[in-house]
C-alpha atoms as a PDB file:
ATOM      1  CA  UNK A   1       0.000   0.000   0.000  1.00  0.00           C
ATOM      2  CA  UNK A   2       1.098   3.571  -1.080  1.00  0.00           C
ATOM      3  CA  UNK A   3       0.569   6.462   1.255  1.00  0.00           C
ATOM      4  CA  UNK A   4      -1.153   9.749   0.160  1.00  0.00           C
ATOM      5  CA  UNK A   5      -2.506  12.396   1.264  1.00  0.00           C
ATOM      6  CA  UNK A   6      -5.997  13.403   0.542  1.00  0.00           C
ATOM      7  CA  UNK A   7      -5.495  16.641  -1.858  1.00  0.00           C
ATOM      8  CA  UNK A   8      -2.688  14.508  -3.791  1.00  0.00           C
ATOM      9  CA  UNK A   9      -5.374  12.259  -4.961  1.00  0.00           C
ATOM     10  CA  UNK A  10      -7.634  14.682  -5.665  1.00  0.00           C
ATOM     11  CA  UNK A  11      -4.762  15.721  -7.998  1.00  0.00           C
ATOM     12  CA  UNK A  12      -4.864  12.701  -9.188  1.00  0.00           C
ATOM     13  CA  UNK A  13      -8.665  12.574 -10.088  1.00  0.00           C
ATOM     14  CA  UNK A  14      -8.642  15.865 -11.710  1.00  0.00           C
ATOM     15  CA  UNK A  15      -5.344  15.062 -14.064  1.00  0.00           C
ATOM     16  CA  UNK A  16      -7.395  12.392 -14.753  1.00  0.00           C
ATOM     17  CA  UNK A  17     -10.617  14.132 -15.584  1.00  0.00           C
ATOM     18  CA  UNK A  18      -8.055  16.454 -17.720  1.00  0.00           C
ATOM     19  CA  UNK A  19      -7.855  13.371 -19.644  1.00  0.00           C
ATOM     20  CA  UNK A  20     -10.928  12.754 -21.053  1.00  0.00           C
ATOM     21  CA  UNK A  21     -11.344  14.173 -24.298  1.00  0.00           C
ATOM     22  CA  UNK A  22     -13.412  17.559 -24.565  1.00  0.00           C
ATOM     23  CA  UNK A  23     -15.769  16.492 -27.113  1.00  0.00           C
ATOM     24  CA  UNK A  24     -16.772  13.587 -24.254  1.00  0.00           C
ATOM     25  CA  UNK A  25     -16.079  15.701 -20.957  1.00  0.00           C
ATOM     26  CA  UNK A  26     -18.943  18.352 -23.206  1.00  0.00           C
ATOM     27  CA  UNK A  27     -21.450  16.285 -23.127  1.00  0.00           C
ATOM     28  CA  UNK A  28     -21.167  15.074 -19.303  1.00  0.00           C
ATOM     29  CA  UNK A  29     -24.119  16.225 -17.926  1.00  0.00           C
ATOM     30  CA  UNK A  30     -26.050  17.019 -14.240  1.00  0.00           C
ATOM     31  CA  UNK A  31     -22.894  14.850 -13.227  1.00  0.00           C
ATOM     32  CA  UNK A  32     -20.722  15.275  -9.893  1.00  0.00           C
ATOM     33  CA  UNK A  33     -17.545  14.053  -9.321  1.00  0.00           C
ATOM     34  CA  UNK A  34     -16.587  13.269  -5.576  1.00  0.00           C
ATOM     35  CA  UNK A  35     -13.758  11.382  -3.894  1.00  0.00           C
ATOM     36  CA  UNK A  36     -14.308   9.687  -0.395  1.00  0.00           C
ATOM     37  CA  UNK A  37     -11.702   7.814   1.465  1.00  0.00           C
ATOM     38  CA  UNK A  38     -14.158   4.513   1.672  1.00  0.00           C
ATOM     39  CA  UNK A  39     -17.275   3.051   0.070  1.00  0.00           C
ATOM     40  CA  UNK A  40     -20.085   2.723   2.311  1.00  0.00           C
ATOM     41  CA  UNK A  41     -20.567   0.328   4.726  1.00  0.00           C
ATOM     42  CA  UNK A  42     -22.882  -1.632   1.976  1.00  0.00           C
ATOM     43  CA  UNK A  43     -20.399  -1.790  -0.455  1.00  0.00           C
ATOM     44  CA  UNK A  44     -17.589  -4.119  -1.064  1.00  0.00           C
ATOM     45  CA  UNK A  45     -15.121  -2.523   0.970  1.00  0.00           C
ATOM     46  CA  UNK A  46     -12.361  -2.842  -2.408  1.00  0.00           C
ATOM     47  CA  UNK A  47     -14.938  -0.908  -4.108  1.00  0.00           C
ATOM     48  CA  UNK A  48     -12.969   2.152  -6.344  1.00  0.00           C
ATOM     49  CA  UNK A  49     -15.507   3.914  -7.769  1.00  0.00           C
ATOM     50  CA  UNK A  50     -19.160   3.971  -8.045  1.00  0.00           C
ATOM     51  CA  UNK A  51     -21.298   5.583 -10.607  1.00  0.00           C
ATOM     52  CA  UNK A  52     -24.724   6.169  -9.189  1.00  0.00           C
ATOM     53  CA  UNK A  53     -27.729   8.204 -11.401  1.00  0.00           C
ATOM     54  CA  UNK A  54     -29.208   7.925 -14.721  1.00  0.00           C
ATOM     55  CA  UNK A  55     -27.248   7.404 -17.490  1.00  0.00           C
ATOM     56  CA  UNK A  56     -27.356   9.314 -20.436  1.00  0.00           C
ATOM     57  CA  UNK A  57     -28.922   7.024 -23.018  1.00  0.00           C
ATOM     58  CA  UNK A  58     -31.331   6.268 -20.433  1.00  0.00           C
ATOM     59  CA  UNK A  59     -32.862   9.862 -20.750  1.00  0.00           C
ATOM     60  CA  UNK A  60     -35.502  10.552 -21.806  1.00  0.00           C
ATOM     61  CA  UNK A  61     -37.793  13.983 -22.876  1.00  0.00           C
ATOM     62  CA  UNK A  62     -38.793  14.236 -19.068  1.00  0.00           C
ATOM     63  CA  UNK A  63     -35.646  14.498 -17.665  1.00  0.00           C
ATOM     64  CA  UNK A  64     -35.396  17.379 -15.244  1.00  0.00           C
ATOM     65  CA  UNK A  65     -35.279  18.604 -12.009  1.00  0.00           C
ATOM     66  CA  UNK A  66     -33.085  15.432 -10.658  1.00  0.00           C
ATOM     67  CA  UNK A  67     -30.355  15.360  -8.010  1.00  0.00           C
ATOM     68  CA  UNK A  68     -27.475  15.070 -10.053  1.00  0.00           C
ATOM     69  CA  UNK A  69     -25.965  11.963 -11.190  1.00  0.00           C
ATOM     70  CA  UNK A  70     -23.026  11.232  -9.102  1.00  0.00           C
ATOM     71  CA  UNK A  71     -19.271   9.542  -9.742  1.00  0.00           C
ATOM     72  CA  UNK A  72     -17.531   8.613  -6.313  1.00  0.00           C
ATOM     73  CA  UNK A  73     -14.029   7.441  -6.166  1.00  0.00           C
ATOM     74  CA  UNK A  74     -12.837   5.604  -3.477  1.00  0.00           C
ATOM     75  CA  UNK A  75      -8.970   6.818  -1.839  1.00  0.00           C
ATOM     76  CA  UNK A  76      -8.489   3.990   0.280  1.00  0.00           C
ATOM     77  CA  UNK A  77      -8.880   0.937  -1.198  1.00  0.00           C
ATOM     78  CA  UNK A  78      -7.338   2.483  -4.671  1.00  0.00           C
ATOM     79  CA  UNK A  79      -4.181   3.291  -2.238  1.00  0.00           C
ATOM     80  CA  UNK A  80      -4.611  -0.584  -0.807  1.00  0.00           C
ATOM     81  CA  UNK A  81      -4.117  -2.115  -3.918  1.00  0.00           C
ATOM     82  CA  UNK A  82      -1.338  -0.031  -5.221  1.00  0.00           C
ATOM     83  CA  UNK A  83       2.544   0.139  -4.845  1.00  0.00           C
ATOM     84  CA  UNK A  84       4.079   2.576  -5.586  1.00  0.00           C
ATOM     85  CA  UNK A  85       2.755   5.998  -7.357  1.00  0.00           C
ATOM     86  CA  UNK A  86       2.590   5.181 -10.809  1.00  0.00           C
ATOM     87  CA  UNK A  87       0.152   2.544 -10.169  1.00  0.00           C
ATOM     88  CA  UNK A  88      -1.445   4.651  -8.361  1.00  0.00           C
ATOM     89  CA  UNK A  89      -2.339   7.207 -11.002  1.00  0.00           C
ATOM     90  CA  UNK A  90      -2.758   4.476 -13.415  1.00  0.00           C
ATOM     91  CA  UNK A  91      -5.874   2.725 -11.304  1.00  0.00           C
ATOM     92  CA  UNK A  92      -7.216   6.701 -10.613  1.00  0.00           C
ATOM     93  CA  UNK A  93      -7.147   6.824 -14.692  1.00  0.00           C
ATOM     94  CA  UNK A  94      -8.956   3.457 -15.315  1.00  0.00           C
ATOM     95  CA  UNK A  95     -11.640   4.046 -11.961  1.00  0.00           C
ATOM     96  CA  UNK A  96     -12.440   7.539 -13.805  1.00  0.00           C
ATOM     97  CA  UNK A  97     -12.958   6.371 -17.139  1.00  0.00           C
ATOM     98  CA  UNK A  98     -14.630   3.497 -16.106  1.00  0.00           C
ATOM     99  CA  UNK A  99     -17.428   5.365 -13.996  1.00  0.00           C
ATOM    100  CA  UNK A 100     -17.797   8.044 -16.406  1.00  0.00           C
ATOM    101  CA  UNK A 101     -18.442   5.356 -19.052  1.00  0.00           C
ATOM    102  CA  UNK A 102     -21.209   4.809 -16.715  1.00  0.00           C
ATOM    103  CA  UNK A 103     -22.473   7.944 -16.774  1.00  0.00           C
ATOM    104  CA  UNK A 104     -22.728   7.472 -21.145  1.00  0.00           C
ATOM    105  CA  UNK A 105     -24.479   4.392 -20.715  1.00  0.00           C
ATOM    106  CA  UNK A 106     -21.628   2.108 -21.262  1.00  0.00           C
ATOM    107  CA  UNK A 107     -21.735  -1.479 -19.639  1.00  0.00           C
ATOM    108  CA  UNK A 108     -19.108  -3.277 -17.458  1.00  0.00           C
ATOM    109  CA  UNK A 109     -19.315  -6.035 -20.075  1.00  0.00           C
ATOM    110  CA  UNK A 110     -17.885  -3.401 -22.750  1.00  0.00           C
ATOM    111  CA  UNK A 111     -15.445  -1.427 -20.820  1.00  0.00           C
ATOM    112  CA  UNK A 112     -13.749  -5.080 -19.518  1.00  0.00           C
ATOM    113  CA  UNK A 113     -13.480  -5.590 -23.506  1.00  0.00           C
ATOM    114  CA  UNK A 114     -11.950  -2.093 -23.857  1.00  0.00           C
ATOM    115  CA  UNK A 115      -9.455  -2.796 -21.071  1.00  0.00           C
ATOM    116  CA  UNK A 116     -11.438  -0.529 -18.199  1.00  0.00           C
ATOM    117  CA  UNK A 117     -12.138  -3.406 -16.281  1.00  0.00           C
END
């Protein structure tokens, strides 16, 4: 396990949200990001991320006044599983992509195929 603080890896998220193309990051919508140090108590406690809302091909014309969709990435066990800081950022990258994937109505069965897994 790799120790850091909690404002390096929100560093780490947001280079990682940097990443996401800006025709994609556009159209990310009613959609926050948050980090947390642990999932909740019933989660999987090796959760890294969860996407929780609507996705967007889910939408449909009656689609307003909802709580946002929201993205939660979880410090903790993404430090547990990681040794040293490249890994680090490289699991931030993949948890990221992964739940915003979510968010565009992408399934796990297609991001394992695409190597988000």
């Amino acid at each position: 396990m790799i120790a850091m603080t909690a404002a390096e890896f929100d560093e780490l998220v947001a280079e990682a949200l940097d990443t996401i193309p800006e025709e994609l990051a556009t159209l990310i919508d009613n959609c926050v990001i948050l980090v947390e140090d642990y999932p909740p108590p019933d989660r999987p406690s090796d959760l890294l991320g969860q996407y929780e809302g609507i996705p967007l091909t889910e939408r449909g014309e009656f689609y307003s006044g909802v709580l946002p969709d929201k993205i939660t990435i979880y410090r903790q066990p993404t430090l547990a599983i990681c040794d040293a800081f490249e890994h680090v950022v490289e699991e931030v990258h993949i948890t990221v992509v992964h739940e915003i994937a979510h968010h565009f109505g992408i399934d796990d069965v297609r991001l394992h195929e695409l190597g988000y897994g």
